[in-house]
PDB file of N, CA and C in Angstrom:
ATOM      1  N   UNK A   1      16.129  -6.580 -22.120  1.00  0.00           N
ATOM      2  CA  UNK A   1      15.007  -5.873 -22.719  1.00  0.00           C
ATOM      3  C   UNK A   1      13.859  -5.845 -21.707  1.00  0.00           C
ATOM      4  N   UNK A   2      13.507  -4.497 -21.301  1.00  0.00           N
ATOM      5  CA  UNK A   2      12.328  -4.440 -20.299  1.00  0.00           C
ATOM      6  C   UNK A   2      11.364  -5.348 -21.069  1.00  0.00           C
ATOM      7  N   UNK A   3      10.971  -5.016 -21.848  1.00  0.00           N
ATOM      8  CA  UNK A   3       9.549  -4.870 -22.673  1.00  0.00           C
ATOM      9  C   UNK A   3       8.979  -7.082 -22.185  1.00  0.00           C
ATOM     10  N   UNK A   4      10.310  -7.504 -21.892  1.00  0.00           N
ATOM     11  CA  UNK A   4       9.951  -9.132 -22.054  1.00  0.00           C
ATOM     12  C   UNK A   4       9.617  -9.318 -20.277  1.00  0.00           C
ATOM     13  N   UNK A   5      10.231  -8.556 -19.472  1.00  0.00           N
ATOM     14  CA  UNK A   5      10.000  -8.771 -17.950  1.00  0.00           C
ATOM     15  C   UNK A   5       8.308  -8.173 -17.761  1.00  0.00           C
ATOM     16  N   UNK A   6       7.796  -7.315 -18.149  1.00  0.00           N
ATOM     17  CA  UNK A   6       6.656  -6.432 -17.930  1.00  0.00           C
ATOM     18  C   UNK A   6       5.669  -7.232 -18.803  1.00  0.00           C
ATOM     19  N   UNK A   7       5.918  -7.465 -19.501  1.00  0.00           N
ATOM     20  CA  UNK A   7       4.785  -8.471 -20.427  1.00  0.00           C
ATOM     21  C   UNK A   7       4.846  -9.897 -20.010  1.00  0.00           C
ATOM     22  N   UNK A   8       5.378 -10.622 -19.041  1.00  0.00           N
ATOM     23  CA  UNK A   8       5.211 -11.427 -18.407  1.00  0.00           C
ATOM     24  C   UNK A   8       4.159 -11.202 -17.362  1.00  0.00           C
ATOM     25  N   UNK A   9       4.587 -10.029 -16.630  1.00  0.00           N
ATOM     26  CA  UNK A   9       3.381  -9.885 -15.484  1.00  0.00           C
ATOM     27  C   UNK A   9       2.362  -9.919 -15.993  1.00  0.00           C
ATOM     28  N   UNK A  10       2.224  -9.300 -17.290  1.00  0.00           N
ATOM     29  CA  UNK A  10       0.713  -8.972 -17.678  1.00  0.00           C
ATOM     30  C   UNK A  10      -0.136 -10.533 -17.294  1.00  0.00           C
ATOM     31  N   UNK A  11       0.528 -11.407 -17.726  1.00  0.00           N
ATOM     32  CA  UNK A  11      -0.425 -12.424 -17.624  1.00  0.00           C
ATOM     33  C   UNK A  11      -0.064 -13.601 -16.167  1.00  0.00           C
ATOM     34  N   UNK A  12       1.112 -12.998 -15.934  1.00  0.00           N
ATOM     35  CA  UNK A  12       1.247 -13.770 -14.202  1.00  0.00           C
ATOM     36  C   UNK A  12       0.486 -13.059 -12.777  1.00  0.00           C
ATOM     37  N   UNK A  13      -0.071 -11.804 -13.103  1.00  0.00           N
ATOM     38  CA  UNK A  13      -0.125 -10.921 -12.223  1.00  0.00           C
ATOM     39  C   UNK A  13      -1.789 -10.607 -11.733  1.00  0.00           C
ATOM     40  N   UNK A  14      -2.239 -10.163 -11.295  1.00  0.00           N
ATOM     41  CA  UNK A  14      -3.318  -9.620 -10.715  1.00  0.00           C
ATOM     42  C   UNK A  14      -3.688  -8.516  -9.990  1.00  0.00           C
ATOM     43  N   UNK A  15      -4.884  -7.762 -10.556  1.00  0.00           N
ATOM     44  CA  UNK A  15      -4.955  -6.487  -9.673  1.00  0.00           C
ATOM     45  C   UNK A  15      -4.259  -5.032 -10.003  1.00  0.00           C
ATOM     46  N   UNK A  16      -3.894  -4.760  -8.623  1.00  0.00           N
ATOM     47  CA  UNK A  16      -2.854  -3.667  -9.284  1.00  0.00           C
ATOM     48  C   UNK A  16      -1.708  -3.528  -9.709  1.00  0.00           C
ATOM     49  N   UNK A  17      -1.388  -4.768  -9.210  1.00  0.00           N
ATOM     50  CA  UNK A  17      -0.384  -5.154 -10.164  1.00  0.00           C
ATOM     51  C   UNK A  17      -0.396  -5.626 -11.174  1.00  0.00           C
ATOM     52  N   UNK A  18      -0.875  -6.089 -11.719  1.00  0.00           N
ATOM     53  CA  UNK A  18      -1.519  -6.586 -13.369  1.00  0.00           C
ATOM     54  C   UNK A  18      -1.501  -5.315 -14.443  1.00  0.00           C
ATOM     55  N   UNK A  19      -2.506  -4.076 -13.277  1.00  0.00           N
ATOM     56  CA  UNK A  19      -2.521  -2.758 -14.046  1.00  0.00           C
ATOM     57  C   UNK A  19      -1.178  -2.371 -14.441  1.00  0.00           C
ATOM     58  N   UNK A  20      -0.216  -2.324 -13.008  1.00  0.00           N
ATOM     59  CA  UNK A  20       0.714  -1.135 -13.081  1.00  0.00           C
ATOM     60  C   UNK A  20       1.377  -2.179 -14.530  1.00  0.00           C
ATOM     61  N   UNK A  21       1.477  -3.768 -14.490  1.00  0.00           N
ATOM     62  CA  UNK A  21       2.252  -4.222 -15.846  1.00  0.00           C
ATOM     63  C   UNK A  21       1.558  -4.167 -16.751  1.00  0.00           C
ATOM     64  N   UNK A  22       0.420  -3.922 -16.818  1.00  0.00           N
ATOM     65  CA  UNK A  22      -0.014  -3.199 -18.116  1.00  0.00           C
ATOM     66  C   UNK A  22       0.726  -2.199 -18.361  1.00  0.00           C
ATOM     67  N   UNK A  23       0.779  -1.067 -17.549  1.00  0.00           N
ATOM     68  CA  UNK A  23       0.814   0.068 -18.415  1.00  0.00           C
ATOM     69  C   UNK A  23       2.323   0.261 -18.816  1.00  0.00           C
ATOM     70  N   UNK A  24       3.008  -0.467 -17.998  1.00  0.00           N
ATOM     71  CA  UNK A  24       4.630  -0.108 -18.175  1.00  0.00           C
ATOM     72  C   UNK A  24       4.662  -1.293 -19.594  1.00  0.00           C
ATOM     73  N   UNK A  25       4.178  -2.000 -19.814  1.00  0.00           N
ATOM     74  CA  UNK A  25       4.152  -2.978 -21.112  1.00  0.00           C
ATOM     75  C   UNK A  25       3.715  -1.786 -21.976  1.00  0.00           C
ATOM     76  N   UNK A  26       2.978  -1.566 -22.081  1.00  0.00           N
ATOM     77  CA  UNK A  26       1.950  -0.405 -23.347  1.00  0.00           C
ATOM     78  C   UNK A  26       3.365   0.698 -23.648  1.00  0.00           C
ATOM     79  N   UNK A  27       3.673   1.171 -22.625  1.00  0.00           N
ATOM     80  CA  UNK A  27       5.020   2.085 -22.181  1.00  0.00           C
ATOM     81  C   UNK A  27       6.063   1.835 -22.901  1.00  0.00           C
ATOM     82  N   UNK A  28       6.306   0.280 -22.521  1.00  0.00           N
ATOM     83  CA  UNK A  28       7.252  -0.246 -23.679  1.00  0.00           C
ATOM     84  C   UNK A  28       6.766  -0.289 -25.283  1.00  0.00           C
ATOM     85  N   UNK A  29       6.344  -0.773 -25.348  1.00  0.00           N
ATOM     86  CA  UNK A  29       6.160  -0.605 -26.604  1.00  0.00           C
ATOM     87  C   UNK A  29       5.970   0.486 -27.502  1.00  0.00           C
ATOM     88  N   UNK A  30       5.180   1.613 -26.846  1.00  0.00           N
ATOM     89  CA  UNK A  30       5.125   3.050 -27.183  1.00  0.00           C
ATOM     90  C   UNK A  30       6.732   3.856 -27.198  1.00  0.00           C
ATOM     91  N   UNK A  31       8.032   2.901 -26.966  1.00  0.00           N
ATOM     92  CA  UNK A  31       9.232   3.257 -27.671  1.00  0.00           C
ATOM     93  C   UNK A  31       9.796   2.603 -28.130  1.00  0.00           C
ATOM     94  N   UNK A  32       9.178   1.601 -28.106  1.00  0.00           N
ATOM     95  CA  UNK A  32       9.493   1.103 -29.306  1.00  0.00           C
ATOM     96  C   UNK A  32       8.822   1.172 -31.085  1.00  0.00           C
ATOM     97  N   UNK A  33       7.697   1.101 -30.684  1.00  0.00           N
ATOM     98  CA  UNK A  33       6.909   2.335 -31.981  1.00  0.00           C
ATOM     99  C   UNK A  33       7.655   3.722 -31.949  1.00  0.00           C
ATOM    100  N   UNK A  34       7.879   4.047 -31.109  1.00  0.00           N
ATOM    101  CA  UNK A  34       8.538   5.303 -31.669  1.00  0.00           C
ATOM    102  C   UNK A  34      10.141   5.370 -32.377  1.00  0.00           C
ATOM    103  N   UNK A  35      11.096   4.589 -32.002  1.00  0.00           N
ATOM    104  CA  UNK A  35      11.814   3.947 -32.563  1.00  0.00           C
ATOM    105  C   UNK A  35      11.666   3.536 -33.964  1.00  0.00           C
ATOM    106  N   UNK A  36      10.794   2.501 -34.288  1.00  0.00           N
ATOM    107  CA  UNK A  36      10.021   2.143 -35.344  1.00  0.00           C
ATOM    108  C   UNK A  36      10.200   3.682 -36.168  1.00  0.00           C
ATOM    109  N   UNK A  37       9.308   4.659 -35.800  1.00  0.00           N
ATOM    110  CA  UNK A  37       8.909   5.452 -36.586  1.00  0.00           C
ATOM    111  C   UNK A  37       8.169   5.029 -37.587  1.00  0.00           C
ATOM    112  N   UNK A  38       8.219   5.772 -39.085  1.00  0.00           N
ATOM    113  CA  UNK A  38       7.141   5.398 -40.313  1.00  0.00           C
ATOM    114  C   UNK A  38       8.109   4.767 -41.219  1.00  0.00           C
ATOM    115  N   UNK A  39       8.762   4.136 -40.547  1.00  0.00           N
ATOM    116  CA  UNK A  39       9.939   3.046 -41.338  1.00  0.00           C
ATOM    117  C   UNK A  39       9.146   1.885 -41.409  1.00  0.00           C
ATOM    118  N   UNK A  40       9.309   0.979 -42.812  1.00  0.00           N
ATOM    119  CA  UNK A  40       8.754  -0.160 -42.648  1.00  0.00           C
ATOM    120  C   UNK A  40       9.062  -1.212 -42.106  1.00  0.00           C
ATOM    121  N   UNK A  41      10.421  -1.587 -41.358  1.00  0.00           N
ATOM    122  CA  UNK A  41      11.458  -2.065 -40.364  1.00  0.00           C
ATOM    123  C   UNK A  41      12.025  -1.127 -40.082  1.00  0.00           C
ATOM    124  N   UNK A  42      12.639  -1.417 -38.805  1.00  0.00           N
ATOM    125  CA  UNK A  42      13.216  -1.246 -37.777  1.00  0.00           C
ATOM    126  C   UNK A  42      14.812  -0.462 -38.284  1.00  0.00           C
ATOM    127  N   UNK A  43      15.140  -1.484 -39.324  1.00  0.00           N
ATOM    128  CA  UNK A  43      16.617  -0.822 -40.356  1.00  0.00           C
ATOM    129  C   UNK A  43      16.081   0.023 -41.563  1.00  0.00           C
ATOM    130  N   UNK A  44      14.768   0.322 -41.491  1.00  0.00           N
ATOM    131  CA  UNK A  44      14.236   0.935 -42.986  1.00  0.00           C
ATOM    132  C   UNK A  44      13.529   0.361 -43.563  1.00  0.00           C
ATOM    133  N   UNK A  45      13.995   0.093 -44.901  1.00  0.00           N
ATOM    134  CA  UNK A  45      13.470  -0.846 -46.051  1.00  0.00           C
ATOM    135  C   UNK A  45      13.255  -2.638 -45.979  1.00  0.00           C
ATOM    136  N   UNK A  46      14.842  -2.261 -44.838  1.00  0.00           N
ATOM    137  CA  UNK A  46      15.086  -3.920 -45.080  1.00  0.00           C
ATOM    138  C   UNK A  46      14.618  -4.591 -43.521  1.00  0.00           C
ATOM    139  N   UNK A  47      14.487  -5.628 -43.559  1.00  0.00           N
ATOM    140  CA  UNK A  47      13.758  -6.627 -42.082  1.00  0.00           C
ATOM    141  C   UNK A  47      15.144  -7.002 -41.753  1.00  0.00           C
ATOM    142  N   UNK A  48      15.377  -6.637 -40.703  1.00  0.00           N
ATOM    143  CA  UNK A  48      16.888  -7.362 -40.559  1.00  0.00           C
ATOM    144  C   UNK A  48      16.790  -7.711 -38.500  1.00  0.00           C
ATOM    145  N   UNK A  49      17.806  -7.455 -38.141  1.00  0.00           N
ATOM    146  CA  UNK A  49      18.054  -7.934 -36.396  1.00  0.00           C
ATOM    147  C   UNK A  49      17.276  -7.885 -35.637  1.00  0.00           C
ATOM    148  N   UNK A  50      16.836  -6.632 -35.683  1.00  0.00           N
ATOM    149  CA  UNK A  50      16.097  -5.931 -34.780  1.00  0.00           C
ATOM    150  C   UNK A  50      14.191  -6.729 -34.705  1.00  0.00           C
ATOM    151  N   UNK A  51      13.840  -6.697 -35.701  1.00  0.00           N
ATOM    152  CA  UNK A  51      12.457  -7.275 -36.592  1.00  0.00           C
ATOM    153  C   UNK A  51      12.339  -8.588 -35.836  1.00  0.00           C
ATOM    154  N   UNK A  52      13.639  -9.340 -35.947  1.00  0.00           N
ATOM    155  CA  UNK A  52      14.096 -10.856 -36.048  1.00  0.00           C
ATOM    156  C   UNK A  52      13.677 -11.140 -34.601  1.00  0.00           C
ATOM    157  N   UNK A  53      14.286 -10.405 -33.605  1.00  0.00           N
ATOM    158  CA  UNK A  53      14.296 -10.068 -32.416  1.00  0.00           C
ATOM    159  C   UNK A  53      12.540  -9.668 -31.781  1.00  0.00           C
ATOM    160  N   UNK A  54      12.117  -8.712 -32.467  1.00  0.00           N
ATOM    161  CA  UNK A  54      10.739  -8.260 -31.517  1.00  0.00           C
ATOM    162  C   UNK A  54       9.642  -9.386 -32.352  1.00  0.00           C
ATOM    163  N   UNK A  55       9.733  -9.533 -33.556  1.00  0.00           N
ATOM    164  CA  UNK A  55       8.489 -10.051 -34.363  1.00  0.00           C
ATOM    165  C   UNK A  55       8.455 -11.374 -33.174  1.00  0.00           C
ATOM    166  N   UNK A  56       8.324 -12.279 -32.602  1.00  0.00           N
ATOM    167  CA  UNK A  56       8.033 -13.121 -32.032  1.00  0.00           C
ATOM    168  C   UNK A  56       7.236 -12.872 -30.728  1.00  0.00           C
ATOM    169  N   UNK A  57       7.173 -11.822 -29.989  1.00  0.00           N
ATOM    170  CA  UNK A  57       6.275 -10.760 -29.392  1.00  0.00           C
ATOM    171  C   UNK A  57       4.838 -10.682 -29.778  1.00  0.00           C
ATOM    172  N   UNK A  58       5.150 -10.735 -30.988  1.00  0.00           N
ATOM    173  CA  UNK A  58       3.636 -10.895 -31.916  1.00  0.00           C
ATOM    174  C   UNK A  58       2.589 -11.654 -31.413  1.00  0.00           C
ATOM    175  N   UNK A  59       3.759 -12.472 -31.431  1.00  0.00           N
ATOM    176  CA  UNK A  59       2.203 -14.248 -31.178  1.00  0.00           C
ATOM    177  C   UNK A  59       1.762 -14.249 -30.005  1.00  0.00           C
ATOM    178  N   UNK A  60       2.499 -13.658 -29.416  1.00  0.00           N
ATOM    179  CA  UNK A  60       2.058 -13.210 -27.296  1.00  0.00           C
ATOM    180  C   UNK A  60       0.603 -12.365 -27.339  1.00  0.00           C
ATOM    181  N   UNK A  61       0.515 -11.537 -28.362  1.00  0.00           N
ATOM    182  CA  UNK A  61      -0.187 -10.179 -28.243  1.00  0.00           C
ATOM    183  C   UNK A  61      -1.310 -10.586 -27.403  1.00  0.00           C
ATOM    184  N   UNK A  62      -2.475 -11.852 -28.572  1.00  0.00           N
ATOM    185  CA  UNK A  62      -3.484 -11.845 -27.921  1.00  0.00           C
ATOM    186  C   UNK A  62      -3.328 -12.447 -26.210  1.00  0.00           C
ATOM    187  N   UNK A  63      -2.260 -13.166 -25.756  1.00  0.00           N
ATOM    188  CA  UNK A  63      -2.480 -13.528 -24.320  1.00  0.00           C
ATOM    189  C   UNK A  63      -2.369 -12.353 -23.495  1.00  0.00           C
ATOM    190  N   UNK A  64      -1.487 -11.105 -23.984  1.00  0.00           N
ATOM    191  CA  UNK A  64      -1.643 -10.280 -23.134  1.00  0.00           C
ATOM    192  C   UNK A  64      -2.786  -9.390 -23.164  1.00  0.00           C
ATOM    193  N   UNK A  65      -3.206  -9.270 -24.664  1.00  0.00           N
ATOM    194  CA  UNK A  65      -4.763  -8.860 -24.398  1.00  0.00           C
ATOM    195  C   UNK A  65      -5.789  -9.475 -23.760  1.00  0.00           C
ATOM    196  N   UNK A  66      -6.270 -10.551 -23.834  1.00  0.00           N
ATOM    197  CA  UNK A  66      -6.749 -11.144 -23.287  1.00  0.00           C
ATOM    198  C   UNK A  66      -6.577 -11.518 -21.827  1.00  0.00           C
ATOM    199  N   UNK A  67      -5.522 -11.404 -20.810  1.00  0.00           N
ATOM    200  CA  UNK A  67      -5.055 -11.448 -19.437  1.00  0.00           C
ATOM    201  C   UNK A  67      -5.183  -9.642 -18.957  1.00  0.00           C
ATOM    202  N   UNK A  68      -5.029  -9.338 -20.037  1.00  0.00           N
ATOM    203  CA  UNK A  68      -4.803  -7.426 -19.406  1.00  0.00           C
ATOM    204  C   UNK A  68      -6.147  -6.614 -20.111  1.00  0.00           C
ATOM    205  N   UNK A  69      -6.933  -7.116 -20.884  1.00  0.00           N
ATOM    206  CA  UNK A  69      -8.548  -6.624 -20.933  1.00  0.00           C
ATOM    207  C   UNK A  69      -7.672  -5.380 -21.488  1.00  0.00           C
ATOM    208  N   UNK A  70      -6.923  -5.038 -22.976  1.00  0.00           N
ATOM    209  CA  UNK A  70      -6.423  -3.931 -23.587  1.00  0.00           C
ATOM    210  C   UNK A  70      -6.622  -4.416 -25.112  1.00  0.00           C
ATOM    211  N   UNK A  71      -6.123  -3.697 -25.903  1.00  0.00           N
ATOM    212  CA  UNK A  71      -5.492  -3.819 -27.078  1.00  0.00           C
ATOM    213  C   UNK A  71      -4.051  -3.455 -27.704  1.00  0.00           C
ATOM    214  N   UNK A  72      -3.534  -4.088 -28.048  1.00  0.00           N
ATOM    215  CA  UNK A  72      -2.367  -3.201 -28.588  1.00  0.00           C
ATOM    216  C   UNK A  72      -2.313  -2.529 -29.882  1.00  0.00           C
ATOM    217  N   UNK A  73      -3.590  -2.603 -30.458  1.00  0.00           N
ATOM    218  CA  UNK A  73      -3.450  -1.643 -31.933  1.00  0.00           C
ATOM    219  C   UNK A  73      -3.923  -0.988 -31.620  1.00  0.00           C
ATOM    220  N   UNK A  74      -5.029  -0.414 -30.233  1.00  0.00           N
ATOM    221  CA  UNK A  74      -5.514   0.537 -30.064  1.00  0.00           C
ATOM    222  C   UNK A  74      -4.534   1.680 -29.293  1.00  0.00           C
ATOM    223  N   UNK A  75      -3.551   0.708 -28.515  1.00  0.00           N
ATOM    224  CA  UNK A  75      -2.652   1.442 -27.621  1.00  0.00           C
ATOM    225  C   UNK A  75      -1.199   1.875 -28.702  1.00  0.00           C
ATOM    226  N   UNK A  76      -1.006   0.970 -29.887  1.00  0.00           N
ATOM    227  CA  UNK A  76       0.161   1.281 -30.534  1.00  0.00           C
ATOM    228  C   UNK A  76       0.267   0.717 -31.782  1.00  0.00           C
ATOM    229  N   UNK A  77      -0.602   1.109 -32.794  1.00  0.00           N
ATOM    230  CA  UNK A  77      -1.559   1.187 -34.184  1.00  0.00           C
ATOM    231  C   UNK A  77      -0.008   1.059 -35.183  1.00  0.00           C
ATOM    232  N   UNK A  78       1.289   1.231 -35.202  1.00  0.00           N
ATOM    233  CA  UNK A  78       2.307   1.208 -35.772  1.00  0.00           C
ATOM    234  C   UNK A  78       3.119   0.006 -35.334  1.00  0.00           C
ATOM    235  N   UNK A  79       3.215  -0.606 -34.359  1.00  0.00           N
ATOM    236  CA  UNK A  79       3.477  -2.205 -34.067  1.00  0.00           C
ATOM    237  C   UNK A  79       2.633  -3.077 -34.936  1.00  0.00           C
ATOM    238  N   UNK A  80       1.167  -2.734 -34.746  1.00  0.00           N
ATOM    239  CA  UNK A  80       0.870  -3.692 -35.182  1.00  0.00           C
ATOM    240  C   UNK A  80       0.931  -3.735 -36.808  1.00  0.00           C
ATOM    241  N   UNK A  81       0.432  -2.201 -37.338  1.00  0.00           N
ATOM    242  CA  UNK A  81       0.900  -3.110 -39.143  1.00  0.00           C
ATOM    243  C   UNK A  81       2.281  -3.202 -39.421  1.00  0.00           C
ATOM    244  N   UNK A  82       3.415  -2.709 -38.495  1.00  0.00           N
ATOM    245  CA  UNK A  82       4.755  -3.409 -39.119  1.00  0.00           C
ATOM    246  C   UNK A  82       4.827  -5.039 -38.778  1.00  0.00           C
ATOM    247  N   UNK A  83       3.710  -5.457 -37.771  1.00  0.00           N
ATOM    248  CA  UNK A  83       3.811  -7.053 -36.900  1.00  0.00           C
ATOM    249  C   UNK A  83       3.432  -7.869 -38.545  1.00  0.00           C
ATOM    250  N   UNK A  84       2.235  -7.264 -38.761  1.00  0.00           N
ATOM    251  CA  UNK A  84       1.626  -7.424 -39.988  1.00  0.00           C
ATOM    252  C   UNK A  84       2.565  -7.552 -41.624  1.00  0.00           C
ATOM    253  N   UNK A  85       2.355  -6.230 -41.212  1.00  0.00           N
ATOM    254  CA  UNK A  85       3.983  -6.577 -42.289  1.00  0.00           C
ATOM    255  C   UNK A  85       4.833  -7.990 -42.544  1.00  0.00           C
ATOM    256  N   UNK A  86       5.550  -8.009 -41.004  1.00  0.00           N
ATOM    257  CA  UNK A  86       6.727  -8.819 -41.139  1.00  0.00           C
ATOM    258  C   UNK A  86       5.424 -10.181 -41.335  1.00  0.00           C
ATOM    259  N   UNK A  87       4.841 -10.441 -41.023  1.00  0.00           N
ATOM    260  CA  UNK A  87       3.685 -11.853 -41.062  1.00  0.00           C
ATOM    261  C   UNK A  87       3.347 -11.930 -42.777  1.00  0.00           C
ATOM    262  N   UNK A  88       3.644 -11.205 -43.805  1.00  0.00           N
ATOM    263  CA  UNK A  88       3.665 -11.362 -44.905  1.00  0.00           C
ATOM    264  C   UNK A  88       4.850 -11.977 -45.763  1.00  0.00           C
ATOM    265  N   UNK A  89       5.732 -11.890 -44.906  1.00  0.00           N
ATOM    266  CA  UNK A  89       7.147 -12.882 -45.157  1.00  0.00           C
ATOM    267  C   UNK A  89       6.923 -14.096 -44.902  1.00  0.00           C
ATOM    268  N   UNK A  90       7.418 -14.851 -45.672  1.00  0.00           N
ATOM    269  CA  UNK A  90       7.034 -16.457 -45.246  1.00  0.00           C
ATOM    270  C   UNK A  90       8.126 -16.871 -44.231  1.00  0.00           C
ATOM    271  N   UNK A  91       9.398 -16.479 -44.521  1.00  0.00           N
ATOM    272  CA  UNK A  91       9.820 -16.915 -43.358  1.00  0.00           C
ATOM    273  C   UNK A  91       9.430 -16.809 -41.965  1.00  0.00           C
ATOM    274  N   UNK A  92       8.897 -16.173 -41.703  1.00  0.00           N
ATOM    275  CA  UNK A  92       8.043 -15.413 -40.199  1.00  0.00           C
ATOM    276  C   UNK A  92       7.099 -16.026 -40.232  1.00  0.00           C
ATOM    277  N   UNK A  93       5.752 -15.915 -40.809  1.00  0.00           N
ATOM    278  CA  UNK A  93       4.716 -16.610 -41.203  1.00  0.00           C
ATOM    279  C   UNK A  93       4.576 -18.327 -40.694  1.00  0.00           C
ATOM    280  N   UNK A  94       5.595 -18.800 -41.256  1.00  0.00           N
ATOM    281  CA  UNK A  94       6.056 -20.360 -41.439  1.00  0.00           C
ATOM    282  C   UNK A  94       6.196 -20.567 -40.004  1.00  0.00           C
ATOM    283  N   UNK A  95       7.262 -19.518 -39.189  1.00  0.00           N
ATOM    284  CA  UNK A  95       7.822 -19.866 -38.330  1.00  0.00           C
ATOM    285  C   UNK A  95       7.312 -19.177 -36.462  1.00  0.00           C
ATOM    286  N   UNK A  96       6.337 -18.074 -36.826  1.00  0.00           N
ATOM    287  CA  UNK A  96       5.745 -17.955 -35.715  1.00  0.00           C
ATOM    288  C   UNK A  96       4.461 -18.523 -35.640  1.00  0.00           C
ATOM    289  N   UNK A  97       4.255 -18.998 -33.583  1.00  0.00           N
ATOM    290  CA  UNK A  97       3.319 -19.852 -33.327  1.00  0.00           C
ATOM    291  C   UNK A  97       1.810 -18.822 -33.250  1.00  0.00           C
ATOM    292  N   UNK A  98       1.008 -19.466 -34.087  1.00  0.00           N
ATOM    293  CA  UNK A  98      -0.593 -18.844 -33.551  1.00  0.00           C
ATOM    294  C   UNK A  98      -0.895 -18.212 -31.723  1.00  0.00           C
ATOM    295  N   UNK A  99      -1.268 -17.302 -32.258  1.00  0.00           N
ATOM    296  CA  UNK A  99      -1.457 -16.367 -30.604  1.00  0.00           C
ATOM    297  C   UNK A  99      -2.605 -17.125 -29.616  1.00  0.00           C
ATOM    298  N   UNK A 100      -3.226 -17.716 -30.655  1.00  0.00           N
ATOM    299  CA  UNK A 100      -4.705 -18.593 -29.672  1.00  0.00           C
ATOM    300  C   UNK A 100      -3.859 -19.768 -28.944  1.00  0.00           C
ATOM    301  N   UNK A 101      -3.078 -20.390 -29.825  1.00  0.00           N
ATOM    302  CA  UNK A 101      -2.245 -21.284 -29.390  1.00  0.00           C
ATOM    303  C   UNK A 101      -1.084 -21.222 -28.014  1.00  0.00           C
ATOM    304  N   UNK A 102      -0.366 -19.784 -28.165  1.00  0.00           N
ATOM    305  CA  UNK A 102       0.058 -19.670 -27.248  1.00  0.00           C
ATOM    306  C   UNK A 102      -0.574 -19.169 -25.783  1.00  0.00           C
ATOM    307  N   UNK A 103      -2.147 -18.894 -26.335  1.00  0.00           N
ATOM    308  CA  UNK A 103      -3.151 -18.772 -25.228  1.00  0.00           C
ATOM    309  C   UNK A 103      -3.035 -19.765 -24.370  1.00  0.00           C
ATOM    310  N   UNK A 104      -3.691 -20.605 -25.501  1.00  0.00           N
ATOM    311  CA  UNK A 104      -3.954 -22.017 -24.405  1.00  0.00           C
ATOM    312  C   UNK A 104      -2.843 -22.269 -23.940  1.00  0.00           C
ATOM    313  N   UNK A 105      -1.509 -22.332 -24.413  1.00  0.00           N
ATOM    314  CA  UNK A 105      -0.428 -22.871 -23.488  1.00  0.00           C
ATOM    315  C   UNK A 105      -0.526 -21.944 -21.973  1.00  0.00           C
ATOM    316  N   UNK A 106      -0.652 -21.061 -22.285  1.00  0.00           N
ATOM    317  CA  UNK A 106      -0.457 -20.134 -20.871  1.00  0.00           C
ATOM    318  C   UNK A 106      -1.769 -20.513 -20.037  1.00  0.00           C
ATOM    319  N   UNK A 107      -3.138 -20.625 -20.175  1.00  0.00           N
ATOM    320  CA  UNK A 107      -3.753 -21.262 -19.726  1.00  0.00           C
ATOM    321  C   UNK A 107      -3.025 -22.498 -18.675  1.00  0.00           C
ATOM    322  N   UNK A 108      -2.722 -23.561 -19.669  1.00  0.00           N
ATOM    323  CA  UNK A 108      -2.147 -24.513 -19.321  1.00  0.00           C
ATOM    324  C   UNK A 108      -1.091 -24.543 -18.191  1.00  0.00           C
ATOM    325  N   UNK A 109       0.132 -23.673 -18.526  1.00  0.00           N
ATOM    326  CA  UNK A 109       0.807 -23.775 -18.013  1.00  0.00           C
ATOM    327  C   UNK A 109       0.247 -22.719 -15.876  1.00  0.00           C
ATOM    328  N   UNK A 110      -0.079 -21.720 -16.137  1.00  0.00           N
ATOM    329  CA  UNK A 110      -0.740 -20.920 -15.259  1.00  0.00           C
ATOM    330  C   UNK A 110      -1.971 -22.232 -14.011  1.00  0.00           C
ATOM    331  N   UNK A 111      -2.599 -23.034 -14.668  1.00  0.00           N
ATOM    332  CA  UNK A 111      -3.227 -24.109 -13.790  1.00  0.00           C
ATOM    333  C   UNK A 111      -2.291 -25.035 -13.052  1.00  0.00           C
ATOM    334  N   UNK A 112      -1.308 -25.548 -13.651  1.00  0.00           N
ATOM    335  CA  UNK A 112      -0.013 -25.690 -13.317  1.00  0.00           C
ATOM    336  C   UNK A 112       1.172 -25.803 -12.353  1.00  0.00           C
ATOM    337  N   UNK A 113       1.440 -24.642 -12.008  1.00  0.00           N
ATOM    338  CA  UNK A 113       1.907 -23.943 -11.664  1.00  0.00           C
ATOM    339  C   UNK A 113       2.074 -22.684 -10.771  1.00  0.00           C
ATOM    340  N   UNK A 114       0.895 -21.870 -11.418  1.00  0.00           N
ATOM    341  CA  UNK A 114       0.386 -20.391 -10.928  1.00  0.00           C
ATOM    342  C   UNK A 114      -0.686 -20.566 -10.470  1.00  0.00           C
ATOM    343  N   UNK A 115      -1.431 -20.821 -10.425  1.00  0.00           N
ATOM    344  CA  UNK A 115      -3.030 -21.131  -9.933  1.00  0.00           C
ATOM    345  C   UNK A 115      -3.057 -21.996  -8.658  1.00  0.00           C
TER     346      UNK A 115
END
């Protein structure tokens, strides 16, 4: 899956390169919203593989906003209320990590390591 290599740079990267993984991230996702369509999952009605698979993407959002100075509801307004959506299930809910949280880890880990 591109969409997990390009959204890494966003927050390993710098410059113009930071940009160009911005935009090929935004890119991704803009087919995957389109995919999506005005389905409420991915299979339709029902939350099934596919959901199971991207909803964990979610909790990334704010590090890549926050590393790439974007938004993603501004760039792809149909990710985010199906993200929303699936975050009204408790199983999801229960089981994905807070996005501030996975901030600071990347923080963390980026001093680390990357820095």
């Amino acid at each position: 899956m591109q969409v997990y290599h390009v959204s890494r740079r966003v927050w390993t990267s710098k410059g113009n390169e930071q940009e160009m993984a911005k935009k090929n991230f935004i890119e991704s996702l803009k087919q995957i919203e389109e995919e999506l369509g005005d389905k409420a999952y991915f299979g339709g009605n029902t939350f099934g593989f596919v959901d199971i698979a991207l909803i964990p993407f979610y909790c990334w959002f704010y590090t890549y906003e926050t590393f790439g100075n974007f938004q993603v509801e501004k760039e792809c307004p149909k990710i985010i209320t199906w993200a929303k959506r699936c975050m009204q299930r408790e199983s999801v809910s229960k089981t994905l990590a807070d996005g501030k949280e996975v901030y600071e880890s990347v923080l963390d880990y980026k001093k680390l390591f990357l820095d």
